[in-house]
PDB file of N, CA and C in Angstrom:
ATOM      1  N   UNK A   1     -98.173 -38.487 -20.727  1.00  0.00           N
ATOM      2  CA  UNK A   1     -97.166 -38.170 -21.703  1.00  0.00           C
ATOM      3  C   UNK A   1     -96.106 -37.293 -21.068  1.00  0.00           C
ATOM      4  N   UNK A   2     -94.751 -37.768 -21.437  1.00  0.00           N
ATOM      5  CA  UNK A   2     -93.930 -36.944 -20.890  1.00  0.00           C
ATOM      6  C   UNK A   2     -93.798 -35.406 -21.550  1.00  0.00           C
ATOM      7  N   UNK A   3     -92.983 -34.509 -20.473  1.00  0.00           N
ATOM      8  CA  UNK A   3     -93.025 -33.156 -21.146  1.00  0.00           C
ATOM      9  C   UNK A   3     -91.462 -33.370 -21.369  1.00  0.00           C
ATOM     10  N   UNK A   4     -91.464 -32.321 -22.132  1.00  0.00           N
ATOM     11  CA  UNK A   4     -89.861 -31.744 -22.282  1.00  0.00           C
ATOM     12  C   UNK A   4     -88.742 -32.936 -22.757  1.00  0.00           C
ATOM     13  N   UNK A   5     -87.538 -32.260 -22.937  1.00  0.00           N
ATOM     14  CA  UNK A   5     -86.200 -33.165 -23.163  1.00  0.00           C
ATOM     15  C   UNK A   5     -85.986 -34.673 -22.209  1.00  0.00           C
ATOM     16  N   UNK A   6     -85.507 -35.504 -23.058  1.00  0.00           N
ATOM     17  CA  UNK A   6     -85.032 -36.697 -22.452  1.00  0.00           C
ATOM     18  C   UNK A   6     -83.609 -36.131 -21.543  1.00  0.00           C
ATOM     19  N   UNK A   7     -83.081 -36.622 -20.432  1.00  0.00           N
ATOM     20  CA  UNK A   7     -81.851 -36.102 -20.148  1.00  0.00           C
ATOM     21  C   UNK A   7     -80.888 -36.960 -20.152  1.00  0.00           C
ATOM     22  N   UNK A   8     -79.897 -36.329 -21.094  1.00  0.00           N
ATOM     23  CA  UNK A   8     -78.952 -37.327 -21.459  1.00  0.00           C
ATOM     24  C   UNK A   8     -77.717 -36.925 -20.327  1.00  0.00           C
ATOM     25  N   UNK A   9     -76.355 -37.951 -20.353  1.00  0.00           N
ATOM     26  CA  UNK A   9     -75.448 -37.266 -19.575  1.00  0.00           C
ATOM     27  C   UNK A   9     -74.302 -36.305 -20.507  1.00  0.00           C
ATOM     28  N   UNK A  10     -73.460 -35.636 -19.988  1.00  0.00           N
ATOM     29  CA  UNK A  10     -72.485 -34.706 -20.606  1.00  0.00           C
ATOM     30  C   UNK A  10     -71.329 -35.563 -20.939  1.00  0.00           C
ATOM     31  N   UNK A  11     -71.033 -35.871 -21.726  1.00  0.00           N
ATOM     32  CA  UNK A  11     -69.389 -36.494 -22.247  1.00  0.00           C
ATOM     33  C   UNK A  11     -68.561 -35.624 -22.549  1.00  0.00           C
ATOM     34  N   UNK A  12     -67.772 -35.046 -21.958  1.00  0.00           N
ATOM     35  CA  UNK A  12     -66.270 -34.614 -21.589  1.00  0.00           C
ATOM     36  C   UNK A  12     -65.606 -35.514 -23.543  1.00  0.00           C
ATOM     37  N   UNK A  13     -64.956 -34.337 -23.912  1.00  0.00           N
ATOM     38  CA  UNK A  13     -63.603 -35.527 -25.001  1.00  0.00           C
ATOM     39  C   UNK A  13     -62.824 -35.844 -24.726  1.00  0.00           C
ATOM     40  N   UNK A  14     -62.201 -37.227 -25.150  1.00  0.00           N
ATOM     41  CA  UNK A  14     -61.113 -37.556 -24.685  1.00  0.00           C
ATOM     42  C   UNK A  14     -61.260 -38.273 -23.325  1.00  0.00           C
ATOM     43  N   UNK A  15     -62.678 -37.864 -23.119  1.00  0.00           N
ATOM     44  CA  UNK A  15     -62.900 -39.465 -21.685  1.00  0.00           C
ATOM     45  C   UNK A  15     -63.243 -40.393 -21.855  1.00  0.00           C
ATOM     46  N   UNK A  16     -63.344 -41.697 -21.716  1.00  0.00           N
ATOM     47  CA  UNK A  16     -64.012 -42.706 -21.927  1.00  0.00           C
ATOM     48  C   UNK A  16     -64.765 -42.927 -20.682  1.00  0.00           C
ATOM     49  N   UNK A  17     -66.313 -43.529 -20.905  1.00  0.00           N
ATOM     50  CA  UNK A  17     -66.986 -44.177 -20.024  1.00  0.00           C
ATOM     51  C   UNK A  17     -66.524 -44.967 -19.449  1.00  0.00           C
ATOM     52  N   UNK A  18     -67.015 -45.036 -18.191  1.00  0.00           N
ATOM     53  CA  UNK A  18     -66.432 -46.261 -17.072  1.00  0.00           C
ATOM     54  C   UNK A  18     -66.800 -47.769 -17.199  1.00  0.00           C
ATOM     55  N   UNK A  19     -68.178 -47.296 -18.635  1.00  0.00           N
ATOM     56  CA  UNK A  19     -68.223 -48.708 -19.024  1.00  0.00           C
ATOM     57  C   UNK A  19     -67.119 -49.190 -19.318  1.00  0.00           C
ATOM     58  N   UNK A  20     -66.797 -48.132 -20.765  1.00  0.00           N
ATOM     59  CA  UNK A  20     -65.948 -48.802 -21.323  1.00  0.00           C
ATOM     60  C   UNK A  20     -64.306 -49.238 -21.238  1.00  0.00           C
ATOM     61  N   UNK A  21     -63.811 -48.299 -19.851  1.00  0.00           N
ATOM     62  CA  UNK A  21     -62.832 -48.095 -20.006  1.00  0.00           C
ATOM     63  C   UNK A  21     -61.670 -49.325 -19.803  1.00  0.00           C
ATOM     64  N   UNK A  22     -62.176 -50.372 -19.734  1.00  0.00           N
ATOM     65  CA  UNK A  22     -61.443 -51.588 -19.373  1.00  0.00           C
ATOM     66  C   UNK A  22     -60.900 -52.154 -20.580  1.00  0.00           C
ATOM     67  N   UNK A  23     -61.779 -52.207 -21.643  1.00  0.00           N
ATOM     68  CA  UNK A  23     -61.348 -52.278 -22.868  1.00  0.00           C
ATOM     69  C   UNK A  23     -60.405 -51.482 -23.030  1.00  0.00           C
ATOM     70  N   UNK A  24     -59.787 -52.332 -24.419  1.00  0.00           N
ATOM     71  CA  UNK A  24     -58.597 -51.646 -24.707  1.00  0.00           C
ATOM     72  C   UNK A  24     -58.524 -52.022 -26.824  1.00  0.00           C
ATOM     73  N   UNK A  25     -58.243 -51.099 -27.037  1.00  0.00           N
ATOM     74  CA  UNK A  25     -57.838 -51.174 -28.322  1.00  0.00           C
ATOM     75  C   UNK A  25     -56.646 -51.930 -28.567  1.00  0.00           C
ATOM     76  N   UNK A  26     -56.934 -52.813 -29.802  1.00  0.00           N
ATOM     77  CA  UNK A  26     -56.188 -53.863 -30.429  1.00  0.00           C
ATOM     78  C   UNK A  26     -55.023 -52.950 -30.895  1.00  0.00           C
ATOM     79  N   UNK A  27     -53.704 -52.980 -30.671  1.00  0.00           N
ATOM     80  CA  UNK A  27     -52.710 -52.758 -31.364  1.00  0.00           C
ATOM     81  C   UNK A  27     -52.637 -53.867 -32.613  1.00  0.00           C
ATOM     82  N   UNK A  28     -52.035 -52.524 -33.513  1.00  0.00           N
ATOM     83  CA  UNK A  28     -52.103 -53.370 -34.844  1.00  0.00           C
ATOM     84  C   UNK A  28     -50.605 -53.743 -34.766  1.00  0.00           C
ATOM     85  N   UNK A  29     -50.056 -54.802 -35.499  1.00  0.00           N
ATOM     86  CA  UNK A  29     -48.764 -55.939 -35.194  1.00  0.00           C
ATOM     87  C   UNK A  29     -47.722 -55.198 -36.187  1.00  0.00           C
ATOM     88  N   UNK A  30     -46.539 -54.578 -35.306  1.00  0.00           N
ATOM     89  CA  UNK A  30     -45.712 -53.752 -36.671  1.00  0.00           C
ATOM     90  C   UNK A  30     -44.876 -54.641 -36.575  1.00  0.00           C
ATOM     91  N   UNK A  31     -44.097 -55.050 -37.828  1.00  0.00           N
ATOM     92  CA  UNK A  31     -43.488 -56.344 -38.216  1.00  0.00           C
ATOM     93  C   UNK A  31     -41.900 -55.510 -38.462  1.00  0.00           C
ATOM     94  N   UNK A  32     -41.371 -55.520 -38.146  1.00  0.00           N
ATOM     95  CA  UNK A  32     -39.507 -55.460 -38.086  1.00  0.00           C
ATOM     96  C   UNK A  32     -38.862 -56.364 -38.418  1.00  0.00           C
ATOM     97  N   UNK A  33     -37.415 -56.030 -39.625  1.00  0.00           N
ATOM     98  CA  UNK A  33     -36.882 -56.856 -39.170  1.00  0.00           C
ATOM     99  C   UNK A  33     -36.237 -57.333 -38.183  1.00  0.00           C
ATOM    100  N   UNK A  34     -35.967 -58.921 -37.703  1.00  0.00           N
ATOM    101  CA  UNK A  34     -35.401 -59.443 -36.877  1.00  0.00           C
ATOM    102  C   UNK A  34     -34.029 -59.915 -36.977  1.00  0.00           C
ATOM    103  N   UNK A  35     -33.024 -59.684 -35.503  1.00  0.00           N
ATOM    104  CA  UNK A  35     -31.650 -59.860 -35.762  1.00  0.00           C
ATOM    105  C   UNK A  35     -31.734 -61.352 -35.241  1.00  0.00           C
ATOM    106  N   UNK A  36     -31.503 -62.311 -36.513  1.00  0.00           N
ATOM    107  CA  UNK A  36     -31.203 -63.813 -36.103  1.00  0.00           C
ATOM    108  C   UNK A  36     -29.894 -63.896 -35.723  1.00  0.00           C
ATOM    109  N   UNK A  37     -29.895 -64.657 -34.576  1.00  0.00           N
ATOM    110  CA  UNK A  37     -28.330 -65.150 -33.864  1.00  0.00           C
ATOM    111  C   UNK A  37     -27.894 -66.217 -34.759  1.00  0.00           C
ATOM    112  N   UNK A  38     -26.290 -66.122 -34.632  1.00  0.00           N
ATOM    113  CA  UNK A  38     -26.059 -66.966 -35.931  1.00  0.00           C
ATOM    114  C   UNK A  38     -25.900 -68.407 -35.057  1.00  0.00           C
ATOM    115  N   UNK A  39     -25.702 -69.209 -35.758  1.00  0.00           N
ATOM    116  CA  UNK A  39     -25.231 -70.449 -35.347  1.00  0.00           C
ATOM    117  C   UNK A  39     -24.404 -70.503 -34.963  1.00  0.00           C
ATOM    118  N   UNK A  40     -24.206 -71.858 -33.819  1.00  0.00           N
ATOM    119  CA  UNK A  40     -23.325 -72.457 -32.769  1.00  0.00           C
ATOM    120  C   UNK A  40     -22.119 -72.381 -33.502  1.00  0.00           C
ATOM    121  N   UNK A  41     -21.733 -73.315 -34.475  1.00  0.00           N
ATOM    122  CA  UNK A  41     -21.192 -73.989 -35.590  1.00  0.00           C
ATOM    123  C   UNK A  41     -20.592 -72.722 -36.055  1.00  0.00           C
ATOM    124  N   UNK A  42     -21.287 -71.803 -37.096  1.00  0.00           N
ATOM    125  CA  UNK A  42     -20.727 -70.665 -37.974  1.00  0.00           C
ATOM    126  C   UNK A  42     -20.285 -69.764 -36.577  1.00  0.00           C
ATOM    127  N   UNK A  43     -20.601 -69.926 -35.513  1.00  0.00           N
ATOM    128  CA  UNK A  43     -19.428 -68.657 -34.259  1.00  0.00           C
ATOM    129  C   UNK A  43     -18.345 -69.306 -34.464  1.00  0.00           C
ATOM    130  N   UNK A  44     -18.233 -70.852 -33.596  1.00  0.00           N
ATOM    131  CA  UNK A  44     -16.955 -70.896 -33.519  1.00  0.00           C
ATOM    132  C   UNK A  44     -16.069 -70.913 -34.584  1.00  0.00           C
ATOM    133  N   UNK A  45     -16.321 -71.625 -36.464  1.00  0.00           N
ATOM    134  CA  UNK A  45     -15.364 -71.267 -36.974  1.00  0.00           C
ATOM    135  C   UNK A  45     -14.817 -69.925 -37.312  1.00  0.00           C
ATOM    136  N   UNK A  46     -15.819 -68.835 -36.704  1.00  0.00           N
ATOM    137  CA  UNK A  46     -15.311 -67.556 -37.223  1.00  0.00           C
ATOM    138  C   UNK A  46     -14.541 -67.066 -36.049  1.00  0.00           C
ATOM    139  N   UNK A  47     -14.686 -67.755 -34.611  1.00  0.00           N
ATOM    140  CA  UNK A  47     -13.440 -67.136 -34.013  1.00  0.00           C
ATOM    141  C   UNK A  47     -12.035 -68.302 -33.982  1.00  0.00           C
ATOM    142  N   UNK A  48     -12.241 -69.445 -34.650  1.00  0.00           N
ATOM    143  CA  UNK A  48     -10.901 -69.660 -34.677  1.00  0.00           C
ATOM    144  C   UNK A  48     -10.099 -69.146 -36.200  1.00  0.00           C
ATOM    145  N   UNK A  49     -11.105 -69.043 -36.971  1.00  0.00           N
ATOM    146  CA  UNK A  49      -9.995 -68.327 -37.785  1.00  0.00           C
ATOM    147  C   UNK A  49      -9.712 -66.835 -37.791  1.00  0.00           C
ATOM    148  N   UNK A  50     -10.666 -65.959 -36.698  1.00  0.00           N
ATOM    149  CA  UNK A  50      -9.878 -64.869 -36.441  1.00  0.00           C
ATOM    150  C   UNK A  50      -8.953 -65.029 -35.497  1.00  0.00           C
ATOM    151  N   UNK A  51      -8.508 -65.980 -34.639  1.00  0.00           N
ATOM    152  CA  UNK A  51      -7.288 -66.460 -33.495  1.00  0.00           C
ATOM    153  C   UNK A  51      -6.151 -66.863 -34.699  1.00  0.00           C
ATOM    154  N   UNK A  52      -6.757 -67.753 -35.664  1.00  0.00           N
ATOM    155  CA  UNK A  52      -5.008 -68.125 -36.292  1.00  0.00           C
ATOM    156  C   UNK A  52      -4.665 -66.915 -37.314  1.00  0.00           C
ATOM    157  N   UNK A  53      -5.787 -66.175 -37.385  1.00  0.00           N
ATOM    158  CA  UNK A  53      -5.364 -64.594 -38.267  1.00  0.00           C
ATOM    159  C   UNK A  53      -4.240 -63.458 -37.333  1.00  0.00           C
ATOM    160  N   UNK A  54      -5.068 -64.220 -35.846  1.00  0.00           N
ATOM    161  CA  UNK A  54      -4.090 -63.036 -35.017  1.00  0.00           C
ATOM    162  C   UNK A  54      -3.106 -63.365 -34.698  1.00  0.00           C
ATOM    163  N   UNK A  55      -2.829 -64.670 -34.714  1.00  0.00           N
ATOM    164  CA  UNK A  55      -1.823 -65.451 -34.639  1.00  0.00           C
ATOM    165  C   UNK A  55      -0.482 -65.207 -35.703  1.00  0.00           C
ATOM    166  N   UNK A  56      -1.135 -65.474 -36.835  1.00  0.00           N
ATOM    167  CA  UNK A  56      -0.243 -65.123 -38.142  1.00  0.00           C
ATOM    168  C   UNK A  56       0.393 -63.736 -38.255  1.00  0.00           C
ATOM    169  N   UNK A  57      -0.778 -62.841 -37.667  1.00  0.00           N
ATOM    170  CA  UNK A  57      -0.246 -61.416 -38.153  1.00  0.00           C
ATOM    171  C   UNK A  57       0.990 -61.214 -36.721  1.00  0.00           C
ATOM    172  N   UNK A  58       1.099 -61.727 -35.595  1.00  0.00           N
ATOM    173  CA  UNK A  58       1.740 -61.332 -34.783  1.00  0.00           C
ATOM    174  C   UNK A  58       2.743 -61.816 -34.681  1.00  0.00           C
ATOM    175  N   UNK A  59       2.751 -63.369 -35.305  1.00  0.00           N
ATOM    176  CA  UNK A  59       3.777 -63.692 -35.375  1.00  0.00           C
ATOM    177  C   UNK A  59       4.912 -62.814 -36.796  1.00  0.00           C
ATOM    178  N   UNK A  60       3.826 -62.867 -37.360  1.00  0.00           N
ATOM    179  CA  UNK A  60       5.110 -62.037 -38.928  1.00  0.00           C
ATOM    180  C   UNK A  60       5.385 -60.562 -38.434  1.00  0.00           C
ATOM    181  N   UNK A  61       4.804 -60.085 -37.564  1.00  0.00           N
ATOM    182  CA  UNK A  61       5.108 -58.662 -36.338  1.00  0.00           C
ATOM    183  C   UNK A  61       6.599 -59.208 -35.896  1.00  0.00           C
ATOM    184  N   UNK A  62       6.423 -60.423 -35.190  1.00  0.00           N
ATOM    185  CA  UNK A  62       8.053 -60.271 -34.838  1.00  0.00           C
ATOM    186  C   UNK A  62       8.969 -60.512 -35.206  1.00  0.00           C
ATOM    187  N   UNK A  63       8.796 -61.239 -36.761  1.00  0.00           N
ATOM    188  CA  UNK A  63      10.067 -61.828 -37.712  1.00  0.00           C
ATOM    189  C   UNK A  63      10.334 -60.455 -38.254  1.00  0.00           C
ATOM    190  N   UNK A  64       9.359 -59.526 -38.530  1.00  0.00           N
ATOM    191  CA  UNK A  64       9.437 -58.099 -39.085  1.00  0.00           C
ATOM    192  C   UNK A  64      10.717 -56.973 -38.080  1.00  0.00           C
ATOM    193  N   UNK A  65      10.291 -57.545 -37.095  1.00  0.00           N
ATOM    194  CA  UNK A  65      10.790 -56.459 -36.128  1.00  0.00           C
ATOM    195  C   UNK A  65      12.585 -57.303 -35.377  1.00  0.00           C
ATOM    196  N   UNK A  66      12.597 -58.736 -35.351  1.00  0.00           N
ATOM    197  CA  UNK A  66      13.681 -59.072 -34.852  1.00  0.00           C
ATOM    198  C   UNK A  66      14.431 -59.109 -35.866  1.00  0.00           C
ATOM    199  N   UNK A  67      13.790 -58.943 -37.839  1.00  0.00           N
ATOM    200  CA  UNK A  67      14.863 -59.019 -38.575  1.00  0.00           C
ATOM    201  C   UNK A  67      15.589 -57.354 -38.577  1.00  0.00           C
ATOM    202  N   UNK A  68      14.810 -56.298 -38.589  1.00  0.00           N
ATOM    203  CA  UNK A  68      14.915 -55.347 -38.752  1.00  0.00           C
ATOM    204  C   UNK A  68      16.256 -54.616 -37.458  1.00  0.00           C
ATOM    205  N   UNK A  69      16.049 -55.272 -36.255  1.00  0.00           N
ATOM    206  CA  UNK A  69      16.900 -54.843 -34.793  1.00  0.00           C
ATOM    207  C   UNK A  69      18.244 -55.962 -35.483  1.00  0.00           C
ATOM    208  N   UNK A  70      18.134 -56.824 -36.548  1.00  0.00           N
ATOM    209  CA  UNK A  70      19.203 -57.242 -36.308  1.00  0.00           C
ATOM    210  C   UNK A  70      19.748 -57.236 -37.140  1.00  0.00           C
ATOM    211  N   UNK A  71      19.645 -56.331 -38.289  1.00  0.00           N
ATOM    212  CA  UNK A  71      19.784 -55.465 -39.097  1.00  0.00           C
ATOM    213  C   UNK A  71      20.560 -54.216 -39.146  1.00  0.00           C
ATOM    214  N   UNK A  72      20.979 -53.510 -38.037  1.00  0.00           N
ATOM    215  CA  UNK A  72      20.760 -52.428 -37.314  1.00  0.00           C
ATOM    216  C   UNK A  72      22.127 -53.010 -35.936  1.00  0.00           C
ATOM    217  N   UNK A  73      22.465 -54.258 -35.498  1.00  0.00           N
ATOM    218  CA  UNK A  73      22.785 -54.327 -34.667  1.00  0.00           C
ATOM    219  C   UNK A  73      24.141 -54.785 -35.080  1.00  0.00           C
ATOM    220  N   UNK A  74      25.403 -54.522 -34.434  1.00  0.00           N
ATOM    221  CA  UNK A  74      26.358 -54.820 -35.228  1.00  0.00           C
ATOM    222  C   UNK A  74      26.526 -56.244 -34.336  1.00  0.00           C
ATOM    223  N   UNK A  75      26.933 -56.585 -33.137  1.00  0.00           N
ATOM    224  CA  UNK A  75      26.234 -57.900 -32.676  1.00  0.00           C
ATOM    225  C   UNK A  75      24.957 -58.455 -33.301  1.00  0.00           C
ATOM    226  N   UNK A  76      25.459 -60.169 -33.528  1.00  0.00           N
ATOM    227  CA  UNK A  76      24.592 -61.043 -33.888  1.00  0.00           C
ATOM    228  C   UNK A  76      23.581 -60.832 -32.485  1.00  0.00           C
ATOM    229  N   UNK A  77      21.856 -60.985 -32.725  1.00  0.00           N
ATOM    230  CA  UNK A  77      21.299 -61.168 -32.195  1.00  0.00           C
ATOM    231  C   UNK A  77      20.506 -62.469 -31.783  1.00  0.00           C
ATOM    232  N   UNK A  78      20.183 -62.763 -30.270  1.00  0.00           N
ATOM    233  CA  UNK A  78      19.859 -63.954 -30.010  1.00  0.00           C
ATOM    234  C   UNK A  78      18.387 -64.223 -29.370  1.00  0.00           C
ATOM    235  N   UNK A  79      17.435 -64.251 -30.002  1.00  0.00           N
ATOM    236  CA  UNK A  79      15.737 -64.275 -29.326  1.00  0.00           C
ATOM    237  C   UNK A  79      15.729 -65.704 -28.698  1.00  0.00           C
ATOM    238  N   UNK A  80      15.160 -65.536 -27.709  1.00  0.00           N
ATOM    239  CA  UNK A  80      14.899 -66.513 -26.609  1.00  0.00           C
ATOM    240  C   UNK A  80      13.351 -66.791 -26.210  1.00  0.00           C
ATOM    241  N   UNK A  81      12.862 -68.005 -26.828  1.00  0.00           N
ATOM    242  CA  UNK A  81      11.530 -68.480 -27.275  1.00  0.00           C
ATOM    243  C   UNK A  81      11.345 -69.232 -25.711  1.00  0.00           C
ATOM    244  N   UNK A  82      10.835 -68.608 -24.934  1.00  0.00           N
ATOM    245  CA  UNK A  82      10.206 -69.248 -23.704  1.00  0.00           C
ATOM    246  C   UNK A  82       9.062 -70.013 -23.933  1.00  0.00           C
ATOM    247  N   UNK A  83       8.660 -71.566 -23.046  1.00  0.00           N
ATOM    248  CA  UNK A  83       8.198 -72.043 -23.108  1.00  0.00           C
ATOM    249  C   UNK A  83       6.446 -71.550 -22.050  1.00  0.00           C
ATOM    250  N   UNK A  84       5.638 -71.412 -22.643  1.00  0.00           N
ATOM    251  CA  UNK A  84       4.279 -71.269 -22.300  1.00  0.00           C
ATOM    252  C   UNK A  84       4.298 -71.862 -20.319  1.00  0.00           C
ATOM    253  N   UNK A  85       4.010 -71.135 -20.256  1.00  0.00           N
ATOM    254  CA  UNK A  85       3.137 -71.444 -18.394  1.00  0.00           C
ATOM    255  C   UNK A  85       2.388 -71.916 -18.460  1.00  0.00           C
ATOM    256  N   UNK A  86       2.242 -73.648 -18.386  1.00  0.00           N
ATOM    257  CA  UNK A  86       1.271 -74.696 -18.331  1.00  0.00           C
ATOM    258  C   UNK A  86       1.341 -75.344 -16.763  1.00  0.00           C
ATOM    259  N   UNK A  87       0.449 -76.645 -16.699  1.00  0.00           N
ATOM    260  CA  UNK A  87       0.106 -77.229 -15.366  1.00  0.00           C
ATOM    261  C   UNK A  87       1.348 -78.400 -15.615  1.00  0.00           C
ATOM    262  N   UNK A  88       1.467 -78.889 -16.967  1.00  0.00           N
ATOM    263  CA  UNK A  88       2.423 -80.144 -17.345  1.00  0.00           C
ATOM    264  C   UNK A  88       1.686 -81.437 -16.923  1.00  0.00           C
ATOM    265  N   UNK A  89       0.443 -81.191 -16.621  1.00  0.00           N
ATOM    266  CA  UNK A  89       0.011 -82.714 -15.847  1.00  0.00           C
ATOM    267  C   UNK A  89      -0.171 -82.522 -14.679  1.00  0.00           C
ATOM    268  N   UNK A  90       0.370 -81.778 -13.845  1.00  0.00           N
ATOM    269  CA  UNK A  90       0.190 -81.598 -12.320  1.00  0.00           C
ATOM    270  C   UNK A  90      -1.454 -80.890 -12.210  1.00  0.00           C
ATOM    271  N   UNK A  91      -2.009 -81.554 -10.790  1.00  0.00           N
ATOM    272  CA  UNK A  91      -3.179 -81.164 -10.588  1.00  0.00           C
ATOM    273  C   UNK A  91      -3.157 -80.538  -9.606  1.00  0.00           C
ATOM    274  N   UNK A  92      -4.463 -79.411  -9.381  1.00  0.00           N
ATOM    275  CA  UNK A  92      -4.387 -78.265  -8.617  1.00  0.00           C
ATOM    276  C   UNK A  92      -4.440 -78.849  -7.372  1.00  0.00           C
ATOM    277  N   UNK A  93      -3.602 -77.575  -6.706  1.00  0.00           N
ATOM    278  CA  UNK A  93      -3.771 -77.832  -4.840  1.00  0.00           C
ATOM    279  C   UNK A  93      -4.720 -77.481  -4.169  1.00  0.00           C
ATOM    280  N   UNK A  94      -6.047 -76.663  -4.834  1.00  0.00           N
ATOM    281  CA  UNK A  94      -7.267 -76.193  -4.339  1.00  0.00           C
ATOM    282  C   UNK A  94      -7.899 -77.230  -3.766  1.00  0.00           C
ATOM    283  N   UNK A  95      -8.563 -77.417  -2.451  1.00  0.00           N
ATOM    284  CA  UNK A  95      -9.089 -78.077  -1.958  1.00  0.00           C
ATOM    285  C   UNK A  95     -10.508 -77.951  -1.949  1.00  0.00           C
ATOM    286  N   UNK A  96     -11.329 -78.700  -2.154  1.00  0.00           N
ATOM    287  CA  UNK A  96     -12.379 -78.649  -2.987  1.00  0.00           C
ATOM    288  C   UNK A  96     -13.568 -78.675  -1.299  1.00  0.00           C
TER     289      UNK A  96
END
């Protein structure tokens, strides 16, 4: 018959056994809302009608402002509507 105490080992808190330590506790799943990307479709009509918004407002910017200078000017005034910097059809000289 044995004498005396069984001997157990000392556990430290806050340690885990080397059995166990590979395990890992299940995180529980925290649910957020999510930011859905909008559609292909609903982008682009929202940036072309903010282009013909910026369009509109800039253009009535300069009927605002060339009526107003010519208003003001005792010479008739004459605005000069340049034509856009395009290719016209011509193809690039980059050599590919």
């Amino acid at each position: 018959m044995p004498q005396g105490k069984k001997k157990m080992k000392i556990q430290v808190l806050g340690r885990k056994s080397a059995k166990h330590s590979h395990m890992k506790k299940k995180a529980t799943a925290v649910k957020k809302g999510r930011y859905i990307a909008p559609k292909k479709a609903k982008e682009v009509k929202m940036s072309k009608l903010k282009k013909n918004l910026q369009k509109a407002i800039d253009s009535n910017n300069e009927k605002e402002v060339v009526a107003m200078a010519a208003a003001r000017e005792p010479r008739p005034m004459k605005v000069l509507n340049l034509p856009s910097p395009d290719l016209g059809g011509k193809k690039s000289t980059k050599k590919k």
